[in-house]
N, C-alpha and C. Protein backbone atom coordinates (compact mmCIF):
# COMPACT_ATOMS: atom_id res chain seq x y z
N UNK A 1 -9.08 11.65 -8.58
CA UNK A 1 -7.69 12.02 -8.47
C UNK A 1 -6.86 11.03 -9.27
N UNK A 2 -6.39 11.75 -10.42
CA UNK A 2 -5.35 10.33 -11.48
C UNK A 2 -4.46 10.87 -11.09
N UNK A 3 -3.64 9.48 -10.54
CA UNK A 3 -2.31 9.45 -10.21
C UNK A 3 -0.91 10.24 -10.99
N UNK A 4 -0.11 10.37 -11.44
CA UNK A 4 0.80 10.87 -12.30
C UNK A 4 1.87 10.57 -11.78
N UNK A 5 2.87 11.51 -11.37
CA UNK A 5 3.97 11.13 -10.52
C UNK A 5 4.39 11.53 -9.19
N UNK A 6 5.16 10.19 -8.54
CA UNK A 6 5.18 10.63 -7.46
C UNK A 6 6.67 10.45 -7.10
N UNK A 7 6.90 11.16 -6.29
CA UNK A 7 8.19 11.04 -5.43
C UNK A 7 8.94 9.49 -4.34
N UNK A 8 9.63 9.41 -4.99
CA UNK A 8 9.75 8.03 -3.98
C UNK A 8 10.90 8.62 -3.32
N UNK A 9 10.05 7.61 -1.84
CA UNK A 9 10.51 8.05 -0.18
C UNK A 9 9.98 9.58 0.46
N UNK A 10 9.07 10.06 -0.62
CA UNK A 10 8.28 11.41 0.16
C UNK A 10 6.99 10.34 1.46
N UNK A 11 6.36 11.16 2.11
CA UNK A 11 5.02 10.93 2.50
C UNK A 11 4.06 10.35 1.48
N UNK A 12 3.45 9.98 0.82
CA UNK A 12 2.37 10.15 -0.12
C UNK A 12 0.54 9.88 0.57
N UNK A 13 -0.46 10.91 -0.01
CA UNK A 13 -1.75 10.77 0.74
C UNK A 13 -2.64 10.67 -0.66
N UNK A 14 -3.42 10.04 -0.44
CA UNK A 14 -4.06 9.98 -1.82
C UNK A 14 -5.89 10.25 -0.98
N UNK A 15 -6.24 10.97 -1.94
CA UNK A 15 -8.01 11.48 -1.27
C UNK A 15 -9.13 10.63 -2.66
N UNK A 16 -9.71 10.04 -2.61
CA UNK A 16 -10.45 8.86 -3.61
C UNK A 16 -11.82 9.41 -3.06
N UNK A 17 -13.03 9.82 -4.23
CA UNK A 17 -14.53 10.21 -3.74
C UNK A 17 -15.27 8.82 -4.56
N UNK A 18 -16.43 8.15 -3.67
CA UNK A 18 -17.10 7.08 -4.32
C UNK A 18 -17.75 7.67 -4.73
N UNK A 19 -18.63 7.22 -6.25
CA UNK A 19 -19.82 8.00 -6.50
C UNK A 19 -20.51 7.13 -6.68
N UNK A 20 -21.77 6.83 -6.85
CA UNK A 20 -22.65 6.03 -7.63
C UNK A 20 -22.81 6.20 -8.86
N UNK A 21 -23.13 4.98 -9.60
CA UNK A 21 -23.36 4.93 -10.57
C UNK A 21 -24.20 6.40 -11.05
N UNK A 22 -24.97 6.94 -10.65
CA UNK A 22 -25.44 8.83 -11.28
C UNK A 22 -24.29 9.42 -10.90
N UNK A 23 -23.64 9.23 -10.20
CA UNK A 23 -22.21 10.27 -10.22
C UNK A 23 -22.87 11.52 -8.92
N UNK A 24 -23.62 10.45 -7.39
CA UNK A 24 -23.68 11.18 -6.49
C UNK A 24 -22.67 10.75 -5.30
N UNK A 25 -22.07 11.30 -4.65
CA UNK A 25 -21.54 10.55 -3.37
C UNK A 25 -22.15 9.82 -2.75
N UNK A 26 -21.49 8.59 -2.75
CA UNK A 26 -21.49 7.30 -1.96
C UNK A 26 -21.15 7.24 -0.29
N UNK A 27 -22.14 7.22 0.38
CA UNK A 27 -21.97 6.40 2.09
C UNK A 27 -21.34 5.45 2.37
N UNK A 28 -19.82 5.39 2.13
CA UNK A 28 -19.03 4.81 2.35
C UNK A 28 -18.78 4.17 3.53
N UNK A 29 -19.05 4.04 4.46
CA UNK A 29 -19.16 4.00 5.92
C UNK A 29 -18.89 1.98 5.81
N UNK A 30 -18.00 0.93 6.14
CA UNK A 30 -17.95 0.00 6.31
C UNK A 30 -17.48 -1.09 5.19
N UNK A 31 -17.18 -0.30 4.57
CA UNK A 31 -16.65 -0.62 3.00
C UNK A 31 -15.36 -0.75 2.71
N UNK A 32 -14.93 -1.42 1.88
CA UNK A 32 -13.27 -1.34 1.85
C UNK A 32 -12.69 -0.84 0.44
N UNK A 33 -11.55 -0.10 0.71
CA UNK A 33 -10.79 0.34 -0.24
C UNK A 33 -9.10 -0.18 -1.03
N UNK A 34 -8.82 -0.44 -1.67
CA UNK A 34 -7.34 -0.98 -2.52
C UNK A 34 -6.72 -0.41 -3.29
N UNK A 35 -5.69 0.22 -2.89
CA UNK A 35 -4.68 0.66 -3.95
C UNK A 35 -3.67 0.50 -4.28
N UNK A 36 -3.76 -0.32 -5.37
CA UNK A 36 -2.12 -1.27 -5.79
C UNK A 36 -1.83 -0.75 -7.10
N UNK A 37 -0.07 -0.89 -6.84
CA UNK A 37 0.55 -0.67 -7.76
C UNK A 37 1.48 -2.12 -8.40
N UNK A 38 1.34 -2.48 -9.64
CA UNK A 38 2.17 -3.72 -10.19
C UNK A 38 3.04 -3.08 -11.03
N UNK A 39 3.79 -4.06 -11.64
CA UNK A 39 4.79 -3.54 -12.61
C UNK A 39 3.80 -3.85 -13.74
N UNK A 40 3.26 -4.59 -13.94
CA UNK A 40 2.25 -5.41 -15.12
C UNK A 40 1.12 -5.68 -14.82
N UNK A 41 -0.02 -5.01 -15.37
CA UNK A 41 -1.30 -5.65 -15.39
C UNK A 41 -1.83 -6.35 -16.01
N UNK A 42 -1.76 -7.85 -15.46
CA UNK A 42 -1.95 -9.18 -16.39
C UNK A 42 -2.76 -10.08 -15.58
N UNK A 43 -3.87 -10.61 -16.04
CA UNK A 43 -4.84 -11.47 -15.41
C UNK A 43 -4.03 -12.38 -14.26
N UNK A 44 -4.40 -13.18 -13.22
CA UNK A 44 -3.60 -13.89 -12.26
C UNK A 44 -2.78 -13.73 -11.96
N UNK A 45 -2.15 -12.14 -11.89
CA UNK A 45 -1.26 -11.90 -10.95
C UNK A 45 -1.64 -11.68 -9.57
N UNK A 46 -1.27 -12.32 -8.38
CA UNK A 46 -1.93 -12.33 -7.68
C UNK A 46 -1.47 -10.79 -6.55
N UNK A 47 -2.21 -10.29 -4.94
CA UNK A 47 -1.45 -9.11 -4.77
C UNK A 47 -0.28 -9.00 -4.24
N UNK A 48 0.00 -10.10 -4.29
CA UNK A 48 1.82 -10.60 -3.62
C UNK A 48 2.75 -9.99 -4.05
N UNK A 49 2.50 -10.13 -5.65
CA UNK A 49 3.48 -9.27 -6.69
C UNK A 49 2.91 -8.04 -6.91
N UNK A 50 2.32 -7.14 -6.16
CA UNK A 50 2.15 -6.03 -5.73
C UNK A 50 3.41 -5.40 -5.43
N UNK A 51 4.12 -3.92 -6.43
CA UNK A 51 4.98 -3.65 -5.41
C UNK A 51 4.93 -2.07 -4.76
N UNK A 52 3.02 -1.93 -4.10
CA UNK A 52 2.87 -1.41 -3.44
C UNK A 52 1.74 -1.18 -3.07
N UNK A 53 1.01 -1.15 -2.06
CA UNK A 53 -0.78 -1.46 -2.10
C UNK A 53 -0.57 -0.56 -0.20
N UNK A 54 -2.08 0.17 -0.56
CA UNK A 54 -2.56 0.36 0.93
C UNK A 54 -3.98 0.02 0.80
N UNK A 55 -4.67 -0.16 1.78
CA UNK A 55 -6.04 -0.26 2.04
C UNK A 55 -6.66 0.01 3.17
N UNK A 56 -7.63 0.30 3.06
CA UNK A 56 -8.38 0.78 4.24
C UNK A 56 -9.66 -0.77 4.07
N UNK A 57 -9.67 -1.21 5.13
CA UNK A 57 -11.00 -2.81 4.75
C UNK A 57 -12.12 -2.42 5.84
N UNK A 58 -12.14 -1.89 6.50
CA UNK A 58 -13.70 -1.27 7.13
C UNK A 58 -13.66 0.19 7.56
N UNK A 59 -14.07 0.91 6.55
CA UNK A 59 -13.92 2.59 6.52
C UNK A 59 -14.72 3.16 7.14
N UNK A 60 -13.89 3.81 8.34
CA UNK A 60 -14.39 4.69 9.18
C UNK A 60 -14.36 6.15 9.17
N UNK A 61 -15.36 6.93 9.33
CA UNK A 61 -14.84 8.83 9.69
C UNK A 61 -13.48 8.88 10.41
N UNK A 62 -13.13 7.99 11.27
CA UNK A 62 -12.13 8.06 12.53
C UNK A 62 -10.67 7.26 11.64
N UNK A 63 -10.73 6.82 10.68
CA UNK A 63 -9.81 6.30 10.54
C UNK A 63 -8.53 7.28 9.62
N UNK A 64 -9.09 8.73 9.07
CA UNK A 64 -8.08 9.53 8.91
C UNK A 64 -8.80 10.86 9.15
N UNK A 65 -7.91 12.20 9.64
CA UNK A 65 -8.92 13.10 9.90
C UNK A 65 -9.54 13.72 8.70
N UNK A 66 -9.01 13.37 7.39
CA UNK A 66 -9.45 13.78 6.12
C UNK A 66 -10.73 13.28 5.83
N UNK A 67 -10.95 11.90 6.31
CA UNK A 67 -12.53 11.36 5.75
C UNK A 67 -13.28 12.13 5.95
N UNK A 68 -14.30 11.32 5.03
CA UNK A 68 -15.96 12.59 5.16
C UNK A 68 -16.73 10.93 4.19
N UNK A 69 -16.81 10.01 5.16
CA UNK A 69 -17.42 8.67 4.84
C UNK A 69 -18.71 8.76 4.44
N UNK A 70 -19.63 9.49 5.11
CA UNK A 70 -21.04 10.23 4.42
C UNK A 70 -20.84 10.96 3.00
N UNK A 71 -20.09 11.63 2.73
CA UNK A 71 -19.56 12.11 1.26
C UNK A 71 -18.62 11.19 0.18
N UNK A 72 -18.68 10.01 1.01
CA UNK A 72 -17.67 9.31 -0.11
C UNK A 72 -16.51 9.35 -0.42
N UNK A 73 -15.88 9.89 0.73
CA UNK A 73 -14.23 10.41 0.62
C UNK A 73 -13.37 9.70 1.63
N UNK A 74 -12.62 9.15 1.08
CA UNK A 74 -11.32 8.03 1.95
C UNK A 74 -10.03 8.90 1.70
N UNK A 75 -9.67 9.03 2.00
CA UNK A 75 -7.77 8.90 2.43
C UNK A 75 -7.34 7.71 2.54
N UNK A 76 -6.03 7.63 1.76
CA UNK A 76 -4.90 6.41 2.41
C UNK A 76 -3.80 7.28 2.02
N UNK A 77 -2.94 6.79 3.29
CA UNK A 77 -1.85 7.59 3.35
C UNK A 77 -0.34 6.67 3.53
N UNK A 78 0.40 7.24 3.19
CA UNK A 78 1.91 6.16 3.39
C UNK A 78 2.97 6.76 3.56
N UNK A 79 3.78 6.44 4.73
CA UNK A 79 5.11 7.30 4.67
C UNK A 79 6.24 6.87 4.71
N UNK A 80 6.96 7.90 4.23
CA UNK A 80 8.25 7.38 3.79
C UNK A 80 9.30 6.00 4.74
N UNK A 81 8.94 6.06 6.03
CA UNK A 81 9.56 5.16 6.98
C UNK A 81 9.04 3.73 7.19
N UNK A 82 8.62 3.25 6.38
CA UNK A 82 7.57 1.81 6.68
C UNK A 82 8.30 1.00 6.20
N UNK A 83 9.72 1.20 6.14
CA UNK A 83 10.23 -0.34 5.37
C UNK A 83 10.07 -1.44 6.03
N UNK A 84 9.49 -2.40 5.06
CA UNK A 84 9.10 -3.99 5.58
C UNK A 84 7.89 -4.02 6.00
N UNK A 85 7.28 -3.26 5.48
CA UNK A 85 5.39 -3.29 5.59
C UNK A 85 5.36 -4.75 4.67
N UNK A 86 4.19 -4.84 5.49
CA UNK A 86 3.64 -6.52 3.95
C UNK A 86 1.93 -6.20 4.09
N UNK A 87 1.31 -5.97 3.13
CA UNK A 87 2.06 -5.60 1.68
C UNK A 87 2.92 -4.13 1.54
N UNK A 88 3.59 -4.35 0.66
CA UNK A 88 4.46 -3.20 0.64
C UNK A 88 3.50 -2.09 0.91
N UNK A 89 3.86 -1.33 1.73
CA UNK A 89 3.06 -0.20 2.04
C UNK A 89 3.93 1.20 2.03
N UNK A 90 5.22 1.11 1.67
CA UNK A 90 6.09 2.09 2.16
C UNK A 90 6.46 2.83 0.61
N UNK A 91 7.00 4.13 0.83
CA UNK A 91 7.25 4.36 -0.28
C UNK A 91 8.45 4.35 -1.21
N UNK A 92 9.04 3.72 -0.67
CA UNK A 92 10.62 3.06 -0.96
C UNK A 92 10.28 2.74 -2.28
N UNK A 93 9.60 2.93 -2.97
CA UNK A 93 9.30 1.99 -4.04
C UNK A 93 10.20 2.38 -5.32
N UNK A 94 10.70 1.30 -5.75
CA UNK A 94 12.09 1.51 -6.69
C UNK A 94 11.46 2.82 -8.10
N UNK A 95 12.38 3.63 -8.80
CA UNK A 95 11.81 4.98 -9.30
C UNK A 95 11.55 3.58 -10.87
N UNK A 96 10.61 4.15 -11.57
CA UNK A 96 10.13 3.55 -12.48
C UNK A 96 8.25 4.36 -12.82
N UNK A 97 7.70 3.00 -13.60
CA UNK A 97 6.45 3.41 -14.23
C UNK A 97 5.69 2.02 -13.59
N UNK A 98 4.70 2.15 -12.92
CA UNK A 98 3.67 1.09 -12.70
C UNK A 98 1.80 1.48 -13.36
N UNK A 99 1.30 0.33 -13.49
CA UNK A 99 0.01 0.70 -13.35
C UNK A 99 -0.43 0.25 -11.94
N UNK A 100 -1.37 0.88 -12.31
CA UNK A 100 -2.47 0.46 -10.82
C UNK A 100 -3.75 0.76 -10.90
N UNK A 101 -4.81 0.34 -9.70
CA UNK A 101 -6.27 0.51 -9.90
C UNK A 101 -6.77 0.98 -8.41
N UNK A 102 -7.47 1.60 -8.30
CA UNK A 102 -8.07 1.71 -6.94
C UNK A 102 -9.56 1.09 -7.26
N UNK A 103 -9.53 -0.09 -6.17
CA UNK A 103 -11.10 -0.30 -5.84
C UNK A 103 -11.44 -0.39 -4.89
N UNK A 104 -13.10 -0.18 -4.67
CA UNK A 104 -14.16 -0.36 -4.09
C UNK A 104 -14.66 -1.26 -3.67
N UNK A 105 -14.85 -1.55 -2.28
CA UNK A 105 -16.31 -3.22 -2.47
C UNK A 105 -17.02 -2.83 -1.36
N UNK A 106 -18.08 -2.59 -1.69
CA UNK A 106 -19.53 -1.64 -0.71
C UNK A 106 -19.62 -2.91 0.19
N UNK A 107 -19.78 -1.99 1.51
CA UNK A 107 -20.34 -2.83 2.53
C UNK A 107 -21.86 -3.36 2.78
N UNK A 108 -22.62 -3.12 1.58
CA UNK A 108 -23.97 -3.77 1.33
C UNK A 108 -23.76 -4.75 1.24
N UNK A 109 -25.02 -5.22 0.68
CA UNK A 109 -25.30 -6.79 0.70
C UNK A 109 -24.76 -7.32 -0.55
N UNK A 110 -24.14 -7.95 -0.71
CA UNK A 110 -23.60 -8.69 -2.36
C UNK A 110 -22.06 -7.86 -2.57
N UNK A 111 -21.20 -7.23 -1.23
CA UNK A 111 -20.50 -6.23 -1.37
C UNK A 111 -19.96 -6.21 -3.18
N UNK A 112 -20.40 -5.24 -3.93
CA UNK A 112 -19.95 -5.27 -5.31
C UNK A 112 -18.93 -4.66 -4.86
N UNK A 113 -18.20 -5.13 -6.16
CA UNK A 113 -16.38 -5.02 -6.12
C UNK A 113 -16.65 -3.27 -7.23
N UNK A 114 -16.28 -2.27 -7.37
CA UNK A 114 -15.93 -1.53 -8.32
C UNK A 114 -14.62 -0.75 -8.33
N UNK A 115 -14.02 -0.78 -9.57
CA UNK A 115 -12.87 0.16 -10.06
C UNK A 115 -12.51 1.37 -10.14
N UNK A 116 -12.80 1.92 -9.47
CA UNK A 116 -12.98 3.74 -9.42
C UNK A 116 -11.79 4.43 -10.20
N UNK A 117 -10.74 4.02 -10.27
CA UNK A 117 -9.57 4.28 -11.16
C UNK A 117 -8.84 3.28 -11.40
N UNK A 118 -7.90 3.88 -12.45
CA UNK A 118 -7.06 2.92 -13.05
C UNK A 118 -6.24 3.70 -13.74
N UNK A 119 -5.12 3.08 -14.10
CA UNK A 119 -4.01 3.87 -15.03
C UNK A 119 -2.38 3.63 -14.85
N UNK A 120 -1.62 4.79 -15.33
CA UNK A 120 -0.22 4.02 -14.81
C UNK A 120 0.47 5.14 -13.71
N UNK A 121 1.34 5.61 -12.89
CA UNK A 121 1.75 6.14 -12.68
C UNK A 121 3.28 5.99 -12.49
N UNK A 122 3.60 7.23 -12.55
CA UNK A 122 5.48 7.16 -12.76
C UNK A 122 6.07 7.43 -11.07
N UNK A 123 7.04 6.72 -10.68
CA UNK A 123 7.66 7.01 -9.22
C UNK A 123 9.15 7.36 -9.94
N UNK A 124 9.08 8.58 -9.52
CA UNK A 124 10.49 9.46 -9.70
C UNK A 124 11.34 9.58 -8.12
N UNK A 125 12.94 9.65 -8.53
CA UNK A 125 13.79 9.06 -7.62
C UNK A 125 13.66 10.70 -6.81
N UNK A 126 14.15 10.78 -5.59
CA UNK A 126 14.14 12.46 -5.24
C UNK A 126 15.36 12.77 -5.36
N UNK A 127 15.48 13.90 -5.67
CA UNK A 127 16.75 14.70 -5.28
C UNK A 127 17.33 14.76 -4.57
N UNK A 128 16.83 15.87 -2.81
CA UNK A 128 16.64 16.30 -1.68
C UNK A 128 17.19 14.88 -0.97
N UNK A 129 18.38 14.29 -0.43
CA UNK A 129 18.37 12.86 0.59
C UNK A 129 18.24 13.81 2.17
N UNK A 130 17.13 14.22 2.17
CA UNK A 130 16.74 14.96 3.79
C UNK A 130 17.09 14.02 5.10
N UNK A 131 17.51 14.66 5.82
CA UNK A 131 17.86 13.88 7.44
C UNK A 131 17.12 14.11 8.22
N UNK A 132 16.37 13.48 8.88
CA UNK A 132 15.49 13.76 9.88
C UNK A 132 16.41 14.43 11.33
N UNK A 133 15.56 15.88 11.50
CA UNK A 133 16.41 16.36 12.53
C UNK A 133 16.13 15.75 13.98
């Protein structure tokens, strides 16, 4: 799933499949996931200057009803009401262009770190200022 654009202050859910290196689904089951957004992707930035990251750090079936952890499929999800998450987790996120990467680090032995995506995506301002009824 490559990112493109998103709405800032909607809900946002993002669905990520591990594969293995042959390109079969990964048993994800205990493993952790990262998805940050920077303004700049530049060596030693650390995820502080993140200005927006969710993660899932020990992935469970139970932890969204979307998983399918035997198939390699995570959810992370974020909604619009989280202001003052740390790390930014909310989708307040000012309208602009970021990159970002989603990774991987298997709950095996030597947990390897991998990059499953990468790229930039655009956060567009909304239209709609909806009121919660």
């Amino acid at each position: 799933m490559a990112l493109t654009t998103l709405i800032r202050g909607d809900d946002w859910k993002f669905t990520f499949t591990v594969l293995t290196p042959a390109g079969v689904a990964k048993d994800i089951t205990g493993g952790s996931i990262w998805l940050t957004m920077k303004d700049a992707a530049s060596v030693g930035q650390p995820d502080s200057a993140a200005v927006f990251q969710l993660s899932d750090l020990d992935i469970q079936a139970a932890d969204h009803p979307d998983n399918d952890v035997v198939n390699g499929i995570v959810v992370l999800a974020a909604r619009h009401d989280t202001v003052g998450a740390s790390p930014p987790s909310n989708t307040l996120v000012a309208a602009g262009k970021y990159n970002y990467d989603v990774q991987y680090q298997d709950a095996g032995a030597g947990g390897a770190i991998t990059t499953i995506e990468s790229g930039s995506v655009t956060v567009a301002n909304q239209i709609t200022e909806a009121a919660p009824s």
